[in-house]
N, C-alpha and C. Protein backbone atom coordinates (compact mmCIF):
# COMPACT_ATOMS: atom_id res chain seq x y z
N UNK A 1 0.86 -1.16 0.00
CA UNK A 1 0.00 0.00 0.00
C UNK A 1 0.90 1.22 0.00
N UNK A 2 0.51 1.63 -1.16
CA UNK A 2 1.68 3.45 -1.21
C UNK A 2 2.05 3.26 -2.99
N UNK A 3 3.05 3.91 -3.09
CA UNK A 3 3.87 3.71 -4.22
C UNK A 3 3.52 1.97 -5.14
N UNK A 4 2.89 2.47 -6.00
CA UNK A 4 2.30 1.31 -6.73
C UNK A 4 3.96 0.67 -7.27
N UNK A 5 4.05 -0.92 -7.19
CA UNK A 5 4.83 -1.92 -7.07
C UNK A 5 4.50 -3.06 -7.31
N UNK A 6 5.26 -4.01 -8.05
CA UNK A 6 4.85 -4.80 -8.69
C UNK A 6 6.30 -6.25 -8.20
N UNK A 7 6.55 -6.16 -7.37
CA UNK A 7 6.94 -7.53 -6.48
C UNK A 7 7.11 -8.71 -6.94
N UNK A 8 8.25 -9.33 -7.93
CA UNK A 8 8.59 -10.43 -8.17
C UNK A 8 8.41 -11.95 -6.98
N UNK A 9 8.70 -13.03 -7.19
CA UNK A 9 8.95 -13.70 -5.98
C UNK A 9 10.35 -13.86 -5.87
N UNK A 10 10.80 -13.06 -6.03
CA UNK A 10 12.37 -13.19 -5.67
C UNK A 10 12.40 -12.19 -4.67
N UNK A 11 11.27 -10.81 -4.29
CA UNK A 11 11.87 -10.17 -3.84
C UNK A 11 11.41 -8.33 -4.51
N UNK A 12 12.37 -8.90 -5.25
CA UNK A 12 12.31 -7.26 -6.56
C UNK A 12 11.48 -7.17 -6.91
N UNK A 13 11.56 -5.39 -6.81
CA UNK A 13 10.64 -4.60 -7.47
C UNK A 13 10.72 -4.44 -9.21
N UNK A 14 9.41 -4.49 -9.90
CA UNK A 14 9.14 -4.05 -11.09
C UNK A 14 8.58 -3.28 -11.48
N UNK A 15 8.83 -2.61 -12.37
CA UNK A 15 7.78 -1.77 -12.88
C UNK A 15 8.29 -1.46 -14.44
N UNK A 16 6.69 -1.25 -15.03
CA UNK A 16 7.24 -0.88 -16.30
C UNK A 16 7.91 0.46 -16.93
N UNK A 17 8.70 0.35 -18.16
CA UNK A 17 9.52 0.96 -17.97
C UNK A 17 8.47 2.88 -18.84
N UNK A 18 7.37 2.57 -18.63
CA UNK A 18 6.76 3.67 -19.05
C UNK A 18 5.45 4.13 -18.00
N UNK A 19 5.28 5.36 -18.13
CA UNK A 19 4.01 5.72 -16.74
C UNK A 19 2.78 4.92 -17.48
N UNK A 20 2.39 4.84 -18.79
CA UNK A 20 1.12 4.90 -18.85
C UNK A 20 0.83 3.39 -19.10
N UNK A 21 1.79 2.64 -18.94
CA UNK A 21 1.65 0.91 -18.95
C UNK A 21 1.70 0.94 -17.48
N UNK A 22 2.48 1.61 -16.92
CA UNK A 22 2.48 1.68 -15.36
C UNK A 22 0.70 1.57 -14.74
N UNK A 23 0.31 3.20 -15.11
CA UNK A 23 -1.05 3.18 -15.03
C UNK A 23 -2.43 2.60 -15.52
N UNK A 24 -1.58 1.91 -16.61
CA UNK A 24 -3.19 0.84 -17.05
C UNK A 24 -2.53 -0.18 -16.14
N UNK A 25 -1.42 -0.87 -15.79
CA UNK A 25 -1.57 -2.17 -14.69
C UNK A 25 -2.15 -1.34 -13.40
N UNK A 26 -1.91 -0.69 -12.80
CA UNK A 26 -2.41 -0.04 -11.74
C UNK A 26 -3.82 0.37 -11.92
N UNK A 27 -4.35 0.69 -13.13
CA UNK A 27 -5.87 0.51 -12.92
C UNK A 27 -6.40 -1.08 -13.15
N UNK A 28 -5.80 -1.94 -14.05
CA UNK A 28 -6.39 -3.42 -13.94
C UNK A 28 -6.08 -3.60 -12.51
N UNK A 29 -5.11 -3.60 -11.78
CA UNK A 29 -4.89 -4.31 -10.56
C UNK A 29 -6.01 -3.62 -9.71
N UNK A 30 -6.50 -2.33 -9.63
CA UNK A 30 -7.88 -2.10 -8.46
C UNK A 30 -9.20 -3.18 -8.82
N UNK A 31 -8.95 -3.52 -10.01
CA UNK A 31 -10.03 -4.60 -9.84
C UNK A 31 -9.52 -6.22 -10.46
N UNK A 32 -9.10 -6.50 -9.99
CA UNK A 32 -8.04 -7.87 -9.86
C UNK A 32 -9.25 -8.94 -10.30
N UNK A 33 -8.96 -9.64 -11.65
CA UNK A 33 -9.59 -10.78 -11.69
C UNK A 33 -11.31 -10.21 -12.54
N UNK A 34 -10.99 -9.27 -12.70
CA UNK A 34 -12.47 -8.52 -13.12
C UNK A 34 -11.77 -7.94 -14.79
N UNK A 35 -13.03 -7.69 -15.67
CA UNK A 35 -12.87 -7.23 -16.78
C UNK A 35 -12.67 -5.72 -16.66
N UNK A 36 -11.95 -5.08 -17.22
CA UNK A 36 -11.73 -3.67 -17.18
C UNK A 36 -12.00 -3.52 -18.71
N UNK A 37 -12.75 -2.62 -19.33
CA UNK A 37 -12.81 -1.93 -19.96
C UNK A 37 -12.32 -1.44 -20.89
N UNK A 38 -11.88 -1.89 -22.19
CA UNK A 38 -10.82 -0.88 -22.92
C UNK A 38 -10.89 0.63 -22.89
N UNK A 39 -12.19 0.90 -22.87
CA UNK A 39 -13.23 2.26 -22.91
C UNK A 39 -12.48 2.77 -21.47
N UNK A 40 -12.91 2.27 -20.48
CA UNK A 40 -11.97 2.66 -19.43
C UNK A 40 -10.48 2.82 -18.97
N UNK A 41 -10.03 2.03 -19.61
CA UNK A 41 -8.43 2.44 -19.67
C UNK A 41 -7.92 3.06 -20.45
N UNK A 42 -8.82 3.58 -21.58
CA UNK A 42 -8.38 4.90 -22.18
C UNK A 42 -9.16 6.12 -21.49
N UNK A 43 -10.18 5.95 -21.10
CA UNK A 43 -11.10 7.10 -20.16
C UNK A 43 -9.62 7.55 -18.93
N UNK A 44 -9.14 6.59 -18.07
CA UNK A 44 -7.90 6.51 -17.13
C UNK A 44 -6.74 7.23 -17.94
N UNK A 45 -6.53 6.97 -19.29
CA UNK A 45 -5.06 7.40 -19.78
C UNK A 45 -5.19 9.11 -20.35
N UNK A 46 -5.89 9.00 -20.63
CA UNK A 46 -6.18 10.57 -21.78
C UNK A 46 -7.58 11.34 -21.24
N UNK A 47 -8.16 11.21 -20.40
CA UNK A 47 -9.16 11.61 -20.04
C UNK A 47 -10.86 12.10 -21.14
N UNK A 48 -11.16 12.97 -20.86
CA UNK A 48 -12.01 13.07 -22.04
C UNK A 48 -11.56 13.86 -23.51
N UNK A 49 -10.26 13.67 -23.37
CA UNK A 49 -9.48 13.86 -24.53
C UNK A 49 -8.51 12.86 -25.95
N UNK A 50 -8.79 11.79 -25.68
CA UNK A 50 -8.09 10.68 -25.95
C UNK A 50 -7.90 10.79 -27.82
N UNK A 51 -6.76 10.30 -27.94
CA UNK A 51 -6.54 10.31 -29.37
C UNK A 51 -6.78 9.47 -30.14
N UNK A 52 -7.37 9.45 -31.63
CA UNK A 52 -8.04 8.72 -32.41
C UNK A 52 -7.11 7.55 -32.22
N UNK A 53 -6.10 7.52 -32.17
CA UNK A 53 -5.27 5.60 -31.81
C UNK A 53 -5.20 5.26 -30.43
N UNK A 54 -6.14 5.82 -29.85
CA UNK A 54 -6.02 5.32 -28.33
C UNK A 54 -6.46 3.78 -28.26
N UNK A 55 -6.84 2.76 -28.72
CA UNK A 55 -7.75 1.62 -28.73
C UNK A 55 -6.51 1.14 -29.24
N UNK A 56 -5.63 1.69 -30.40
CA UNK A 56 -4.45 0.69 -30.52
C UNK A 56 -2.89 0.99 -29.62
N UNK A 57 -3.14 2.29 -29.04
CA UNK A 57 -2.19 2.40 -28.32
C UNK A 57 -2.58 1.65 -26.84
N UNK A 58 -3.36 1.47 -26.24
CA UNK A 58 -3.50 0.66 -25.38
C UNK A 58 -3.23 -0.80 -25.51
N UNK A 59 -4.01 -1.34 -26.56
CA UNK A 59 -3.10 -2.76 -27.02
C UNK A 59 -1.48 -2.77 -27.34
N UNK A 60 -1.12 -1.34 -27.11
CA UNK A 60 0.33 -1.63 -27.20
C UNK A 60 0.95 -1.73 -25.95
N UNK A 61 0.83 -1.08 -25.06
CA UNK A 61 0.56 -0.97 -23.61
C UNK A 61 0.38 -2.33 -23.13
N UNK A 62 -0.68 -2.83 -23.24
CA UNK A 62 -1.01 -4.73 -23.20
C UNK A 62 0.27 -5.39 -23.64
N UNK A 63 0.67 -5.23 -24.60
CA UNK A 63 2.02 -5.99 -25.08
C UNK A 63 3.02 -5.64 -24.40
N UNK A 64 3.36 -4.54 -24.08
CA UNK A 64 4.57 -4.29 -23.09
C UNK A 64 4.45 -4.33 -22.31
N UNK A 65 3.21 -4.69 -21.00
CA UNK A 65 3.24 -5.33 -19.85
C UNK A 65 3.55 -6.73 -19.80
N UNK A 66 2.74 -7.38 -20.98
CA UNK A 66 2.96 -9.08 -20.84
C UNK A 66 3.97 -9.25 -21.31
N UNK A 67 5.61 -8.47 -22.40
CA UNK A 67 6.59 -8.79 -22.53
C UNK A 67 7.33 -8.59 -20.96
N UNK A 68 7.30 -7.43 -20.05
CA UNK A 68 7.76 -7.40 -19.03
C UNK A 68 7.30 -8.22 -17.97
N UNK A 69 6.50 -8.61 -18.17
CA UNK A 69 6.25 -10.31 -17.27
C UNK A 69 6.90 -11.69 -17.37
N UNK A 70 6.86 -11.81 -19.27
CA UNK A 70 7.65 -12.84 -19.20
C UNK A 70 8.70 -12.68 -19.46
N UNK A 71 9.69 -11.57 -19.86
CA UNK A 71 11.03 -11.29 -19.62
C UNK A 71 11.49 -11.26 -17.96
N UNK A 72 10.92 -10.65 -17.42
CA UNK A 72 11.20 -10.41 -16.28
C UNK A 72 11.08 -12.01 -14.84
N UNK A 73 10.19 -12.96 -15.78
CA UNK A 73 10.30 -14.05 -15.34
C UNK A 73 8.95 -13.65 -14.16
N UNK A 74 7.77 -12.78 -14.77
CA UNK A 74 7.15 -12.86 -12.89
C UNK A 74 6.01 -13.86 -13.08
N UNK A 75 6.11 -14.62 -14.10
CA UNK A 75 4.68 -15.38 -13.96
C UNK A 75 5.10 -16.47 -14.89
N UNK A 76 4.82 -17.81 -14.40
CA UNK A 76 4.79 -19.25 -14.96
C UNK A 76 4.89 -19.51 -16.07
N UNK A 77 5.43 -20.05 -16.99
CA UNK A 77 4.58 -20.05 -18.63
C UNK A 77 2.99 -21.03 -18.85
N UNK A 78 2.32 -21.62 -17.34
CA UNK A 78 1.18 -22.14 -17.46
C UNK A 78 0.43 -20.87 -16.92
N UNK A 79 0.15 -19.91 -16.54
CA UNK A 79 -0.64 -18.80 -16.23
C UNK A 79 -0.16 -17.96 -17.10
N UNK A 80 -1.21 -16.97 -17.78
CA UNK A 80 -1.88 -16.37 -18.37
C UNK A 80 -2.04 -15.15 -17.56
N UNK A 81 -1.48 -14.03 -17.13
CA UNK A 81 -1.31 -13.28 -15.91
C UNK A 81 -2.65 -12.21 -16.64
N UNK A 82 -1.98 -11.76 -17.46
CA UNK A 82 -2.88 -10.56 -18.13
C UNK A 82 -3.27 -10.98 -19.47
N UNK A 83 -5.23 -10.77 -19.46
CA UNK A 83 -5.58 -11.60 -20.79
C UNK A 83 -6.37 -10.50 -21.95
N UNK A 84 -6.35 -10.70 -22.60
CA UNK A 84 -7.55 -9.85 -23.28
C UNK A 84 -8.26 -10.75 -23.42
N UNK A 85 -10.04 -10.02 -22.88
CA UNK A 85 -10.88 -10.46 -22.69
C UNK A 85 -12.23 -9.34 -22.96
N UNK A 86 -13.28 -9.85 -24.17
CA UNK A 86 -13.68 -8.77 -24.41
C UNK A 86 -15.11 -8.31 -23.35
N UNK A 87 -15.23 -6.88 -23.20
CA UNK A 87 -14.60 -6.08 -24.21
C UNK A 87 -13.39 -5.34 -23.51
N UNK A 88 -12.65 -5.41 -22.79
CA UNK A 88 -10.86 -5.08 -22.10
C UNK A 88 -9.90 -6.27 -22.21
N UNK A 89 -9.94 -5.87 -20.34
CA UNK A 89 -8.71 -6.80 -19.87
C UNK A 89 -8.39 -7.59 -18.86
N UNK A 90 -8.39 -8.47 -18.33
CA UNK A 90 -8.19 -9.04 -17.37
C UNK A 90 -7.27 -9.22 -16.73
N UNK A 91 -6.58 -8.60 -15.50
CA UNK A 91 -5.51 -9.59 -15.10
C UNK A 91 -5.18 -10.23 -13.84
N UNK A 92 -5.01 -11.56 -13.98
CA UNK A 92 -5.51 -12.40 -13.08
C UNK A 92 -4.67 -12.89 -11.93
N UNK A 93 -4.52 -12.65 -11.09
CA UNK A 93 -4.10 -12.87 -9.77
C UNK A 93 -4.93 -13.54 -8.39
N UNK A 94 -4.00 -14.35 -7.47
CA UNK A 94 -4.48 -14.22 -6.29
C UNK A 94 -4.91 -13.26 -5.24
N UNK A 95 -6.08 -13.43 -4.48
CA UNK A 95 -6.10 -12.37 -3.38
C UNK A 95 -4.71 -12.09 -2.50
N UNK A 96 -4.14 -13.12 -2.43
CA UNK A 96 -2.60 -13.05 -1.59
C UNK A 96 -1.77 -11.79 -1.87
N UNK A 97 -2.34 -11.62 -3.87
CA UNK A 97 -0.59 -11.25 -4.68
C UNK A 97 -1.27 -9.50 -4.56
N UNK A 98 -2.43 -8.98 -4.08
CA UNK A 98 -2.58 -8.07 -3.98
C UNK A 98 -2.46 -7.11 -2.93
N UNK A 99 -1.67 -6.57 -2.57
CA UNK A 99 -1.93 -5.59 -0.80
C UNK A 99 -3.13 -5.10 -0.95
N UNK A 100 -3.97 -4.37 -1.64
CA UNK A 100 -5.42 -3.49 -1.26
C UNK A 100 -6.04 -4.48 -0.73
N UNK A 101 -6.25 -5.74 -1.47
CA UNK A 101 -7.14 -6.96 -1.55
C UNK A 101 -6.84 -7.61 0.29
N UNK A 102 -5.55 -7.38 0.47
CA UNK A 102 -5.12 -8.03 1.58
C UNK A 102 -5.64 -7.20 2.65
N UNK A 103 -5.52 -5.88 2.70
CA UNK A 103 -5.41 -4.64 3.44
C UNK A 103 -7.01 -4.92 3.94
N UNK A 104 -7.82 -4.74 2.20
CA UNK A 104 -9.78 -5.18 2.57
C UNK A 104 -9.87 -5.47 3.98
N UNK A 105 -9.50 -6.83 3.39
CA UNK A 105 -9.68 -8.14 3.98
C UNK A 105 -9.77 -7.79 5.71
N UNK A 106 -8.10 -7.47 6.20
CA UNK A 106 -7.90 -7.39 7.38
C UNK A 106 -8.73 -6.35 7.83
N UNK A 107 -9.05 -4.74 7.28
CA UNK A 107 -10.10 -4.02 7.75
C UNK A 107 -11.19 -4.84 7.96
N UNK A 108 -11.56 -5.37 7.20
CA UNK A 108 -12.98 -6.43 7.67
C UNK A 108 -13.27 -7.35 8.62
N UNK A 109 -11.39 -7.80 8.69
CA UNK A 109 -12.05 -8.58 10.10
C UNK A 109 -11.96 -8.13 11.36
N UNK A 110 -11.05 -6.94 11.39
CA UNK A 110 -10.85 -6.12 12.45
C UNK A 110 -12.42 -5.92 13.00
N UNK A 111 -12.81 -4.96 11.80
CA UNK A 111 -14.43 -4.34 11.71
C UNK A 111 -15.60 -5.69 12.88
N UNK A 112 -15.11 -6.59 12.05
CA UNK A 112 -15.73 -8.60 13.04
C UNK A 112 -15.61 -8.71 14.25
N UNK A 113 -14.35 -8.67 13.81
CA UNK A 113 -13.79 -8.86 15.61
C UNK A 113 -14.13 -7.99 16.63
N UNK A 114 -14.08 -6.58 16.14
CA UNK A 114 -14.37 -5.82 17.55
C UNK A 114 -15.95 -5.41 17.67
N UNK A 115 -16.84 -6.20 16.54
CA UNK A 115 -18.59 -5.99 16.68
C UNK A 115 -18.87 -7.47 17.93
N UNK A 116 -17.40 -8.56 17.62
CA UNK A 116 -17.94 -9.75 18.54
C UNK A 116 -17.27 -9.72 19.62
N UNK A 117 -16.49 -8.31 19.68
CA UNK A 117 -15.82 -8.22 21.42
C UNK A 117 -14.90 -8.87 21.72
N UNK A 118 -14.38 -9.07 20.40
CA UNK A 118 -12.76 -10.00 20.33
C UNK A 118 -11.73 -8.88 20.34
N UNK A 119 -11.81 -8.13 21.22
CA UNK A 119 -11.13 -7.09 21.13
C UNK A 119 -9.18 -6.93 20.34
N UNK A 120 -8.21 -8.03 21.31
CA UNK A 120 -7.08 -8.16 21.19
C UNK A 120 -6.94 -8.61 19.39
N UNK A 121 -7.74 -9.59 19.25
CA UNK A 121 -7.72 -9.92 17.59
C UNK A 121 -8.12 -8.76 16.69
N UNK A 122 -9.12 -8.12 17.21
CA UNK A 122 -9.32 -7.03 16.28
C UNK A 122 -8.46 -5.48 16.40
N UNK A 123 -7.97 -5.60 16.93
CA UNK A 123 -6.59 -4.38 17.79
C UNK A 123 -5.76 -4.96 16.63
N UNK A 124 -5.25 -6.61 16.14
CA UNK A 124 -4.44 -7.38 15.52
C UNK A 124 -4.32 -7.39 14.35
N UNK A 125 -5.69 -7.38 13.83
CA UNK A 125 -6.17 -7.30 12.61
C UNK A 125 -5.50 -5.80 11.98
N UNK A 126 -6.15 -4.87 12.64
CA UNK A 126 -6.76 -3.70 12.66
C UNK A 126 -4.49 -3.08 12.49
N UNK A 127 -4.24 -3.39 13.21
CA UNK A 127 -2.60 -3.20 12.59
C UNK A 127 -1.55 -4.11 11.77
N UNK A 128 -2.14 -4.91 11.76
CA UNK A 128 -2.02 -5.68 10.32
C UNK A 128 -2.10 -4.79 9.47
N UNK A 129 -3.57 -4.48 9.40
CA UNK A 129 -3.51 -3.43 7.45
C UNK A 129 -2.83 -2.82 7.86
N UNK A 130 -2.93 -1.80 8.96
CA UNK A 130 -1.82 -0.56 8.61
C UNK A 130 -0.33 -0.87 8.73
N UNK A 131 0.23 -2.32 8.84
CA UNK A 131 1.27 -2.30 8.90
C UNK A 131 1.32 -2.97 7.25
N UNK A 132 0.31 -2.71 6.35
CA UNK A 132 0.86 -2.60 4.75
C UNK A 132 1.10 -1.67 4.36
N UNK A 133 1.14 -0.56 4.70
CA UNK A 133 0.67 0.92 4.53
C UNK A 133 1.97 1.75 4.31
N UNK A 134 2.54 1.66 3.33
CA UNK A 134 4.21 2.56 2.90
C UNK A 134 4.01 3.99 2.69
N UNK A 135 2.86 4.45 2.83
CA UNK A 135 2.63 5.75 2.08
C UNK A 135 1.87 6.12 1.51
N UNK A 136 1.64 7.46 0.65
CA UNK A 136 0.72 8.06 -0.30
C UNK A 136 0.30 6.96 -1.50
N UNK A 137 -1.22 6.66 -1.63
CA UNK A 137 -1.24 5.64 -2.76
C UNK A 137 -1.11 6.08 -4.16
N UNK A 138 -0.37 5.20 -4.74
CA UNK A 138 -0.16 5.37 -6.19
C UNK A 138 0.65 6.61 -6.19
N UNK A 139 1.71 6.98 -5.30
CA UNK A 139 2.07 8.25 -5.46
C UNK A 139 3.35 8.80 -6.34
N UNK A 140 3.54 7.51 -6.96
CA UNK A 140 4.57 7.51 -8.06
C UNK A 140 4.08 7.06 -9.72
N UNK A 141 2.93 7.70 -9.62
CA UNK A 141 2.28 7.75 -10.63
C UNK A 141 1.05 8.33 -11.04
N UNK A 142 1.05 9.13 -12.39
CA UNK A 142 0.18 9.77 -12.76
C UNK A 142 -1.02 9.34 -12.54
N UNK A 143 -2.28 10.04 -12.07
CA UNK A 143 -3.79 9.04 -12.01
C UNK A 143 -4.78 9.79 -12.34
N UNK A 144 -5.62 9.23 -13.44
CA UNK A 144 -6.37 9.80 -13.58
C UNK A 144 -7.92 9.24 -12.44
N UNK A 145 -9.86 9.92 -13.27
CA UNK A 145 -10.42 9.96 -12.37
C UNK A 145 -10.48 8.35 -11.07
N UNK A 146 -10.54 7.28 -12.15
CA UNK A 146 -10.40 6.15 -11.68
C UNK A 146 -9.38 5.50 -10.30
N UNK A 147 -7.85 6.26 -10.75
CA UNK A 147 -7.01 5.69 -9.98
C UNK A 147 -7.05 6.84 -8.62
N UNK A 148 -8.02 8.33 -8.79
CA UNK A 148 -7.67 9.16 -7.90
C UNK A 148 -8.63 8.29 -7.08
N UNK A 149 -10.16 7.98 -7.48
CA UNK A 149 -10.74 7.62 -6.77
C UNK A 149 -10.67 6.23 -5.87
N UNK A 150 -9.97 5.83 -6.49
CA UNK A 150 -9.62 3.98 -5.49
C UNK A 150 -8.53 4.83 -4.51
N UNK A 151 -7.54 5.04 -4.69
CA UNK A 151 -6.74 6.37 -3.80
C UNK A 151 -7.38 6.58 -2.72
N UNK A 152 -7.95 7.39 -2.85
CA UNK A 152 -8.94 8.04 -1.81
C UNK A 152 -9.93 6.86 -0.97
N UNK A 153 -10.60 5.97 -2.08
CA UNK A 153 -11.06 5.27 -1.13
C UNK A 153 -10.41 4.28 -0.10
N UNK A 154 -9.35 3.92 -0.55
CA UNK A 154 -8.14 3.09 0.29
C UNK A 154 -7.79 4.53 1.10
N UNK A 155 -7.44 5.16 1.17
CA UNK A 155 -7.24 6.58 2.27
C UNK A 155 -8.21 6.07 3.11
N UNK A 156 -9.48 6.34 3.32
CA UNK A 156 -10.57 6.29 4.11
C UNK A 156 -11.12 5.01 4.70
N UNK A 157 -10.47 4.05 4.12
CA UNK A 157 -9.96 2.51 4.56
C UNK A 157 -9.07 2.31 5.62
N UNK A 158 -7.96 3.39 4.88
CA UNK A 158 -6.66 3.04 6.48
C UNK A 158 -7.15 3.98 7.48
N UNK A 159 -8.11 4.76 7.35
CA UNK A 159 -8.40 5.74 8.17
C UNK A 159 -9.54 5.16 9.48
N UNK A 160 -10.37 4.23 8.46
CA UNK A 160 -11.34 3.11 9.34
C UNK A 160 -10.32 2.11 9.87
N UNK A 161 -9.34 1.99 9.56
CA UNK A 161 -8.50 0.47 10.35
C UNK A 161 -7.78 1.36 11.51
N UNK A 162 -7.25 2.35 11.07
CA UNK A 162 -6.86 3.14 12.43
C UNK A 162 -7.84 3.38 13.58
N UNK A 163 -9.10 3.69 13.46
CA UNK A 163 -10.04 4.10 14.10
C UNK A 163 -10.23 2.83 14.57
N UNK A 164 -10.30 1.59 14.12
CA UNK A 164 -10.48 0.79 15.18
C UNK A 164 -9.26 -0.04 15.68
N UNK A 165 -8.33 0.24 15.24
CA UNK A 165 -7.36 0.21 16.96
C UNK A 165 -7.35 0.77 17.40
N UNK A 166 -7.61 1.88 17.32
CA UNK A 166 -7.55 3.27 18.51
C UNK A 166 -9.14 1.96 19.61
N UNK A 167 -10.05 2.09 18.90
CA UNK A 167 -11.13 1.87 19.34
C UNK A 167 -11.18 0.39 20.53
N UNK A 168 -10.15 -0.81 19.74
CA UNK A 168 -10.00 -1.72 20.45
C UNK A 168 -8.98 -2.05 21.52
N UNK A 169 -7.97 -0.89 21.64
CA UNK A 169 -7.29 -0.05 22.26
C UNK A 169 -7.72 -0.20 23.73
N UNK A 170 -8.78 1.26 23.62
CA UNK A 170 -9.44 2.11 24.50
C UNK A 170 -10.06 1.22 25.21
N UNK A 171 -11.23 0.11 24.86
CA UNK A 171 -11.63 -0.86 25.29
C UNK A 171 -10.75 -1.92 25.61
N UNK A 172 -9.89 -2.34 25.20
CA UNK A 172 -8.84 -3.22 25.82
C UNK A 172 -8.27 -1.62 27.63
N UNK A 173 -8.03 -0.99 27.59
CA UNK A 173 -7.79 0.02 28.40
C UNK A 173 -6.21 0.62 28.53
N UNK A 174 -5.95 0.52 27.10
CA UNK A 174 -4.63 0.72 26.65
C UNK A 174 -4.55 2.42 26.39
């Protein structure tokens, strides 16, 4: 959570070597496993300005993410990481391989835990997410309306996971 990153299993960081392949994986990844839009990832790149080759400059974009996957060695040659799928894109991951997805998660059970008075677990939970939390999201990259708004809503996410450790805290009598 912070500076959008793309995490080999070795370790290393990736990223592509351009912002706006940067920012179409960073908008497929807010919805992981879901169809995105071609319409939308040019709506994300150029705003309501987009240029008559935007539909093939994005399929170019597509190609230089999935060459930097399998050059870079980050995905199997039996998975299919990023697919075209009409009418966008898909790209397909575990809940594991995502921090927002992970981050959710633990806000939610924090949110569980301290409605069932499991206080210490949900204090646990509840700094869990924020101990994913590196910083400003996506803050090394351009965003348009899409990526400002997942931004913001992950803001107001770590802002609810804080609030309830403070909360399970106070009631623990910490």
């Amino acid at each position: 959570m912070g500076p959008f990153e793309i995490i080999g299993d070795d370790g290393r960081v990736h990223l592509p070597t351009t912002p706006k392949v940067c920012r179409t994986l960073a908008l497929l990844l807010t919805r992981p496993n879901e169809i995105v839009a071609a319409d939308s990832v040019i709506q994300e790149l150029w705003g309501d300005d987009p240029p008559r080759s935007a539909h093939a400059t994005v399929q170019t974009y597509i190609h230089q993410a999935r060459r930097m996957f399998r050059d870079r060695r980050l995905t199997d040659g039996e998975r299919r990481l990023l697919a075209t799928h009409a009418p966008g894109y898909v790209i397909r991951v575990t809940d594991e391989e995502v921090d927002s997805t992970v981050f959710q998660r633990l806000v939610d059970r924090a949110r569980t835990e301290l409605d069932q008075g499991r206080l210490q677990p949900a204090a646990d939970s509840a700094r869990a997410a924020l101990a994913l939390w590196r910083g400003p999201m996506l803050s090394n990259v351009p965003v348009g309306r899409a990526l400002t708004a997942r931004a913001v809503h992950l803001e107001e996410v770590r802002i609810r996971a804080l609030e309830l450790a403070l909360e399970a805290d106070r009631r623990l009598g910490r």
